[in-house]
C-alpha atoms as a PDB file:
ATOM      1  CA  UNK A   1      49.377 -15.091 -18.450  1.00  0.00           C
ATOM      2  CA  UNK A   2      47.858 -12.220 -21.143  1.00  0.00           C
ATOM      3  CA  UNK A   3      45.338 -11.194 -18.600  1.00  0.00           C
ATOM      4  CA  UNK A   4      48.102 -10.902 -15.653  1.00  0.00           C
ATOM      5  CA  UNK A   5      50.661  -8.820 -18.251  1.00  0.00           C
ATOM      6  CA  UNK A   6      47.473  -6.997 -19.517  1.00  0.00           C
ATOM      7  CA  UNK A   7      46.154  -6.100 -15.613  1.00  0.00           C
ATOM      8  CA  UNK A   8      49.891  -5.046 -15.207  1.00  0.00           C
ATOM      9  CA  UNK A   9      50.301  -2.911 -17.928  1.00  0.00           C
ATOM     10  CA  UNK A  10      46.845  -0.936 -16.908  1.00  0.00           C
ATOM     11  CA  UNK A  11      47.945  -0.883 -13.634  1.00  0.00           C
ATOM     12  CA  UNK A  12      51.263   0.462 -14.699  1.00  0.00           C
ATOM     13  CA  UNK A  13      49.759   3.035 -16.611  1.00  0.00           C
ATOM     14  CA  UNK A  14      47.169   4.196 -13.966  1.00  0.00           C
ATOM     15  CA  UNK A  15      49.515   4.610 -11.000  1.00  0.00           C
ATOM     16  CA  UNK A  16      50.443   8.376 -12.059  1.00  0.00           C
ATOM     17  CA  UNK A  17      46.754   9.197 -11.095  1.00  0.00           C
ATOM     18  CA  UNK A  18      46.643   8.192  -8.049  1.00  0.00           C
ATOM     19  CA  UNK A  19      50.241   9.203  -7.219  1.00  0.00           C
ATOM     20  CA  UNK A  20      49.348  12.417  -7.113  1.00  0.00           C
ATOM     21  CA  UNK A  21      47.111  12.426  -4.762  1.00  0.00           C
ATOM     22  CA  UNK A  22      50.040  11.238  -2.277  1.00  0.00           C
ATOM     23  CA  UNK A  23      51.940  13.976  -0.723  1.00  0.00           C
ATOM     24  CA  UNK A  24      56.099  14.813  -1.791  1.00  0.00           C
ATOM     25  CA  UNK A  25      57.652  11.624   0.390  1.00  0.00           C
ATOM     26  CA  UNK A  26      60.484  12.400   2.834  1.00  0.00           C
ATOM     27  CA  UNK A  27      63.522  11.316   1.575  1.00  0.00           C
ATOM     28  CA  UNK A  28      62.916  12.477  -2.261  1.00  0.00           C
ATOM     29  CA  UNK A  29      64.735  15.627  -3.912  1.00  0.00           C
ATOM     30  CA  UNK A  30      62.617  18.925  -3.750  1.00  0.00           C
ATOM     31  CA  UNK A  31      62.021  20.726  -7.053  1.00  0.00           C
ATOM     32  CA  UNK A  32      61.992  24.258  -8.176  1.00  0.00           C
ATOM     33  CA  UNK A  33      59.548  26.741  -8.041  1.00  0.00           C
ATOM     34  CA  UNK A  34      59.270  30.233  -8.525  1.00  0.00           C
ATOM     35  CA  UNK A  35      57.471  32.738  -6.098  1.00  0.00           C
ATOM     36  CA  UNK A  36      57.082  36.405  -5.683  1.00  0.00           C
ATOM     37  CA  UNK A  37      59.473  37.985  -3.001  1.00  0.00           C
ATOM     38  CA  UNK A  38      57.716  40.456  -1.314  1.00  0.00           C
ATOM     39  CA  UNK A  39      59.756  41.079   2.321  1.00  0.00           C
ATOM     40  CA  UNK A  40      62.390  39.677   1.717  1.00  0.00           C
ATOM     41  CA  UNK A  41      66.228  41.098  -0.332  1.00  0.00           C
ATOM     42  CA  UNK A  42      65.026  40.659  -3.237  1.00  0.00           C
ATOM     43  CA  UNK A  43      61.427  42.119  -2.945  1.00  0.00           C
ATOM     44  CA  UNK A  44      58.934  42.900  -5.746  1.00  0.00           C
ATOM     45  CA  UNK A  45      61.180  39.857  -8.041  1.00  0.00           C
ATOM     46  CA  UNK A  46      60.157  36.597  -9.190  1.00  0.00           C
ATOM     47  CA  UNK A  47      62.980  34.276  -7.967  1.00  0.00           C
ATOM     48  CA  UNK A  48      63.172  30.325  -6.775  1.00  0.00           C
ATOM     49  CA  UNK A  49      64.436  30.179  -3.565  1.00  0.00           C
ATOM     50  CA  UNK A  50      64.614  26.189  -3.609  1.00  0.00           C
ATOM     51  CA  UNK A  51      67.645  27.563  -6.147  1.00  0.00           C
ATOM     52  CA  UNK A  52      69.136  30.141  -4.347  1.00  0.00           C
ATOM     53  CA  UNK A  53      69.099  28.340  -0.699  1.00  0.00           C
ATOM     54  CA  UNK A  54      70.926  25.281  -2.543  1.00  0.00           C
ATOM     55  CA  UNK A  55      71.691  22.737  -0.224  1.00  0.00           C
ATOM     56  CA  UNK A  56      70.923  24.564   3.124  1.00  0.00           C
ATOM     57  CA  UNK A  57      68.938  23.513   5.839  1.00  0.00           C
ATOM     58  CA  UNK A  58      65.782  25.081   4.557  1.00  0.00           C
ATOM     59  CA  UNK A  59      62.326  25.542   6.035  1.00  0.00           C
ATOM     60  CA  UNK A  60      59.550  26.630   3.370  1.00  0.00           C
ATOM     61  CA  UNK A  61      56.079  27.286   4.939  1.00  0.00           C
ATOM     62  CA  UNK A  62      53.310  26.841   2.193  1.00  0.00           C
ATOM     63  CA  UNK A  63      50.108  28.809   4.086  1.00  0.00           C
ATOM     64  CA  UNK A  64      46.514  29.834   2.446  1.00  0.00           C
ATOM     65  CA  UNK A  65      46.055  32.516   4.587  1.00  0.00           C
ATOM     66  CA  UNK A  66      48.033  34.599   7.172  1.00  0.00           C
ATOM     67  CA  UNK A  67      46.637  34.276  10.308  1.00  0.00           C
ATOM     68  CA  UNK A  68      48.008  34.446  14.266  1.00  0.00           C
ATOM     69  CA  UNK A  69      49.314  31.361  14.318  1.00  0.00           C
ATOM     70  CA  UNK A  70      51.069  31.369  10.926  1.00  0.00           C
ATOM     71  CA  UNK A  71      52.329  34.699  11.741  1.00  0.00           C
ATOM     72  CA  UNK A  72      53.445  32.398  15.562  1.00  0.00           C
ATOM     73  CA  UNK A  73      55.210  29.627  13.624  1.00  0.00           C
ATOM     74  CA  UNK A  74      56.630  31.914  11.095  1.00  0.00           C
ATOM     75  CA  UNK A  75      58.452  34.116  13.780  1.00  0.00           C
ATOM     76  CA  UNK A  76      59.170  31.258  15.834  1.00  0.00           C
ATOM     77  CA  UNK A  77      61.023  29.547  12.830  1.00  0.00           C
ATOM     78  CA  UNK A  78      62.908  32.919  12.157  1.00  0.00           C
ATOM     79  CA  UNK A  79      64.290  33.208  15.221  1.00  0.00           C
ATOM     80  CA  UNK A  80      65.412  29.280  14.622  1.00  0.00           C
ATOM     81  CA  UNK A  81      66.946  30.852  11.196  1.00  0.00           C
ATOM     82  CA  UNK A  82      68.608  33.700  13.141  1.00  0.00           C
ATOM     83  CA  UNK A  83      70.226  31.725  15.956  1.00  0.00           C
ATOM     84  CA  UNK A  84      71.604  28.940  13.422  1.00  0.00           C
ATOM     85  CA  UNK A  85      72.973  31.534  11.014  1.00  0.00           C
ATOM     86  CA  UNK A  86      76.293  29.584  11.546  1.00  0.00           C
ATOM     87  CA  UNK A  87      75.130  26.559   9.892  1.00  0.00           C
ATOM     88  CA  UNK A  88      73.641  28.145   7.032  1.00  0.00           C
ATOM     89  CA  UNK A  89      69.834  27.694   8.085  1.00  0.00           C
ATOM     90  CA  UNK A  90      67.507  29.406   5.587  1.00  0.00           C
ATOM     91  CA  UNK A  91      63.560  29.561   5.584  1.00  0.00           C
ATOM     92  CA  UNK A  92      60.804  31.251   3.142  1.00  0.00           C
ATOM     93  CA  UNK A  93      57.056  31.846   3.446  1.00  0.00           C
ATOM     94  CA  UNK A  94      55.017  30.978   0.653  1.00  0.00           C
ATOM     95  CA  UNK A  95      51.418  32.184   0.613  1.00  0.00           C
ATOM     96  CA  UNK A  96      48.811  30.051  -2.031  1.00  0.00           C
ATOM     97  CA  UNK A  97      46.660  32.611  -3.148  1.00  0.00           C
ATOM     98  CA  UNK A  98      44.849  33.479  -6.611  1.00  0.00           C
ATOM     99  CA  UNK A  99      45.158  37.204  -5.551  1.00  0.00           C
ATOM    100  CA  UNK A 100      48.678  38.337  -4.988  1.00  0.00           C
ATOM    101  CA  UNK A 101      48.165  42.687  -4.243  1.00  0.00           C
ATOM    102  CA  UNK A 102      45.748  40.939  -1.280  1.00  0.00           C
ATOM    103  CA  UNK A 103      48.337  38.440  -0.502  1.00  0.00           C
ATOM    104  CA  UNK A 104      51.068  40.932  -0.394  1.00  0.00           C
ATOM    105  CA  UNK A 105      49.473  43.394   1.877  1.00  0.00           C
ATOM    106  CA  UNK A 106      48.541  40.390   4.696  1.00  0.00           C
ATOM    107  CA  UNK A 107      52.371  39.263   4.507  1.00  0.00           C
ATOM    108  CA  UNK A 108      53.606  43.205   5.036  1.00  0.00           C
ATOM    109  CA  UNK A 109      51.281  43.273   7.760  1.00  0.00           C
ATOM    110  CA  UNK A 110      52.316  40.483   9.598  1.00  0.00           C
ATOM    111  CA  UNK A 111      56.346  40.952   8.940  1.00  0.00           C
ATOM    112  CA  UNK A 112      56.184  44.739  10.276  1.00  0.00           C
ATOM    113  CA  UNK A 113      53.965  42.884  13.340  1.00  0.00           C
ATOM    114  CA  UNK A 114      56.306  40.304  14.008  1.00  0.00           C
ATOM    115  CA  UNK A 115      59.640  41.723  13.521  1.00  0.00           C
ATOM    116  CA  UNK A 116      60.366  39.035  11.019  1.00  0.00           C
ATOM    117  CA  UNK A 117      63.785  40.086   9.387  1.00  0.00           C
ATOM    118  CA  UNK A 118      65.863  36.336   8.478  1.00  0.00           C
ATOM    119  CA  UNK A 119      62.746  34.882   6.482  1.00  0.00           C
ATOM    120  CA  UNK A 120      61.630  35.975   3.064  1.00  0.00           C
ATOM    121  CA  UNK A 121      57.580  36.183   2.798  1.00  0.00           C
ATOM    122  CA  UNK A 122      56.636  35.399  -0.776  1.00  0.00           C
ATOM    123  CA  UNK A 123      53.282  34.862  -2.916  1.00  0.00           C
ATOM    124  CA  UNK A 124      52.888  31.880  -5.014  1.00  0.00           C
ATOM    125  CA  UNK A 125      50.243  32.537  -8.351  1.00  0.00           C
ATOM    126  CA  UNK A 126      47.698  29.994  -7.343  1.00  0.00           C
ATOM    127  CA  UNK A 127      46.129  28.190  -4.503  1.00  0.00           C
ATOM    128  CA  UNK A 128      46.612  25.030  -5.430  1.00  0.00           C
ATOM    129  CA  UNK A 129      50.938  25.803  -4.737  1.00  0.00           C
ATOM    130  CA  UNK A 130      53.830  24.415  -7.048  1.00  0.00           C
ATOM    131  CA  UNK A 131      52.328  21.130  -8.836  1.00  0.00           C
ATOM    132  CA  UNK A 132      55.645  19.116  -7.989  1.00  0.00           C
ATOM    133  CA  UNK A 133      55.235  19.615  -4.339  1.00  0.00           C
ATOM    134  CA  UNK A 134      51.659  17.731  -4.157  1.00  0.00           C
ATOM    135  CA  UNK A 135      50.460  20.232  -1.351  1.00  0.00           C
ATOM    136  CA  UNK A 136      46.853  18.557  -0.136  1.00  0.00           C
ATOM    137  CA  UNK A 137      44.144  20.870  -1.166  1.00  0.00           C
ATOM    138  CA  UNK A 138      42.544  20.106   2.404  1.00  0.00           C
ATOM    139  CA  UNK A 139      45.586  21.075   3.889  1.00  0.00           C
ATOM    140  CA  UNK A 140      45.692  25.098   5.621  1.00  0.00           C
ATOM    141  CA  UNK A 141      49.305  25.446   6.004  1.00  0.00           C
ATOM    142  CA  UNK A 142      52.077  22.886   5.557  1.00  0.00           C
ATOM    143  CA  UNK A 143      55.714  22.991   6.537  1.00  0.00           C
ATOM    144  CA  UNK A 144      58.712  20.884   4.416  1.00  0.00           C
ATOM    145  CA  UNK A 145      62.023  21.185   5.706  1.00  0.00           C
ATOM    146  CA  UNK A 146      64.817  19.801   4.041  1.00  0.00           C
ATOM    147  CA  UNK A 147      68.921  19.737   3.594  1.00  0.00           C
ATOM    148  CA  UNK A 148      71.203  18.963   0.517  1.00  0.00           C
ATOM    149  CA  UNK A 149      67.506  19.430  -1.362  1.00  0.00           C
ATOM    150  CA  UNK A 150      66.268  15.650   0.369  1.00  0.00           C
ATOM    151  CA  UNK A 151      63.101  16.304   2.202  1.00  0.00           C
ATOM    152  CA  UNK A 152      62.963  15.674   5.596  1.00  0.00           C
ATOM    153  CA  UNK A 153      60.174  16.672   7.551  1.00  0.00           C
ATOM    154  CA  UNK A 154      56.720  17.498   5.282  1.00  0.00           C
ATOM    155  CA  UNK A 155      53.709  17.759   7.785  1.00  0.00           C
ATOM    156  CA  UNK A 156      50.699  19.282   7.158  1.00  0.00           C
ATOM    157  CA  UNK A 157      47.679  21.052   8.672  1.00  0.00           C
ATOM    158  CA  UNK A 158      44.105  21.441   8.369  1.00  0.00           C
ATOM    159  CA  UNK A 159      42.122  24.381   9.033  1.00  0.00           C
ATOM    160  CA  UNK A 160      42.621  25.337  12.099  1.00  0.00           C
ATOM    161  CA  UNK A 161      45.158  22.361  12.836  1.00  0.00           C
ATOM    162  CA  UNK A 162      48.012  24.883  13.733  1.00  0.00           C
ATOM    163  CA  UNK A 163      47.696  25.599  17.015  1.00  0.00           C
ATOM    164  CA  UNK A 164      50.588  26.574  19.363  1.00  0.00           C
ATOM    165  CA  UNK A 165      51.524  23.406  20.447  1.00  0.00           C
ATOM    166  CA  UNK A 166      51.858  21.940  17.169  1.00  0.00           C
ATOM    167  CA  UNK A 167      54.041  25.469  16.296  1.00  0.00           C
ATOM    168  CA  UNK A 168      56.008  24.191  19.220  1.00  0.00           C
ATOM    169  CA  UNK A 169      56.445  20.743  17.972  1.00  0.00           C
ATOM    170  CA  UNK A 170      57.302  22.095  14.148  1.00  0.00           C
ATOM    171  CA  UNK A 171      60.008  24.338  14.957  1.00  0.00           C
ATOM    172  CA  UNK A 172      61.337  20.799  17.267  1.00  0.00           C
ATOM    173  CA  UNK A 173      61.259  19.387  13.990  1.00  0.00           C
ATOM    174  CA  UNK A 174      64.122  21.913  12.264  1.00  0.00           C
ATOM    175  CA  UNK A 175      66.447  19.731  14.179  1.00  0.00           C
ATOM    176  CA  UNK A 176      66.082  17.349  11.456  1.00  0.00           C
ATOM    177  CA  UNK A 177      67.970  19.673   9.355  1.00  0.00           C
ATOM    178  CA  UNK A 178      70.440  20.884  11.521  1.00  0.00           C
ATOM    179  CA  UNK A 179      72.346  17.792  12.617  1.00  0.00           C
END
């Protein structure tokens, strides 16, 4: 019976390491975080958004790089943001990068390009993203969406996994949050 409580206790104690490695579950309460807006109304601040979007319906894009079809799904989902403007829908880009001038530029760029006006483009100080969020290192982009600050929908995608069918079938996926 010592060995069992002893295995137990180590087991207890070792499940923290590996549940990091696991990816924030659907269903669980989103934490804050603090970005850099750069596009967005409050541009050139440090801000959380999870904070200020409250309990909307919220899209957050994490992305490593801004490339055609992040620039796709990120339009695509402002239009969503646009149209639902009624029920309070709400979306921000956050690019992982260790250099934020660089970062900045790209998601200028690619706002003037796109026309994106609804969703806030930000920089995050660090590739690795906000530590609470477990975003997989493998992962190129991933997309959480969540409501009343529950997650929802948390799918992600590896180097060159975005393609625009799965753009079509994330923006599907913001139904989640509108209902």
């Amino acid at each position: 019976m010592k060995r069992f409580a002893l295995f137990a206790l180590v087991a207890l104690m070792a499940a923290p390491l590996f549940a990091a490695d696991e990816p924030l579950a659907v269903g669980t309460k989103v934490p804050a975080f603090y970005v850099k807006d750069v596009t967005g109304p409050a541009a050139g601040e440090k801000l959380c958004y999870r904070c200020r979007y409250g309990n909307k319906p919220v899209v957050s894009i994490f992305a490593r790089e801004m490339n055609a079809n992040v620039a796709e799904l990120v339009k695509q989902v402002d239009a969503q943001v646009a149209a639902n403007g009624d029920k309070g829908m709400a979306a921000f880009v956050v690019l992982l990068t260790e250099d934020e001038a660089a970062g900045a530029k790209s998601l200028k760029a690619t706002a003037d390009a796109q026309g994106i006006k609804k969703t806030p483009l930000t920089t995050f100080d660090g590739a690795a993203g906000p530590e609470n969020y477990k975003i997989s290192a493998d992962a190129d982009v991933t997309v959480m969406m969540w409501v009343g600050g529950e997650l929802k929908v948390n799918q992600a995608f590896a180097k060159d996994g975005l393609n625009g069918e799965a753009v079509k079938t994330v923006v599907s996926k913001t139904s989640a949050i509108l209902n």
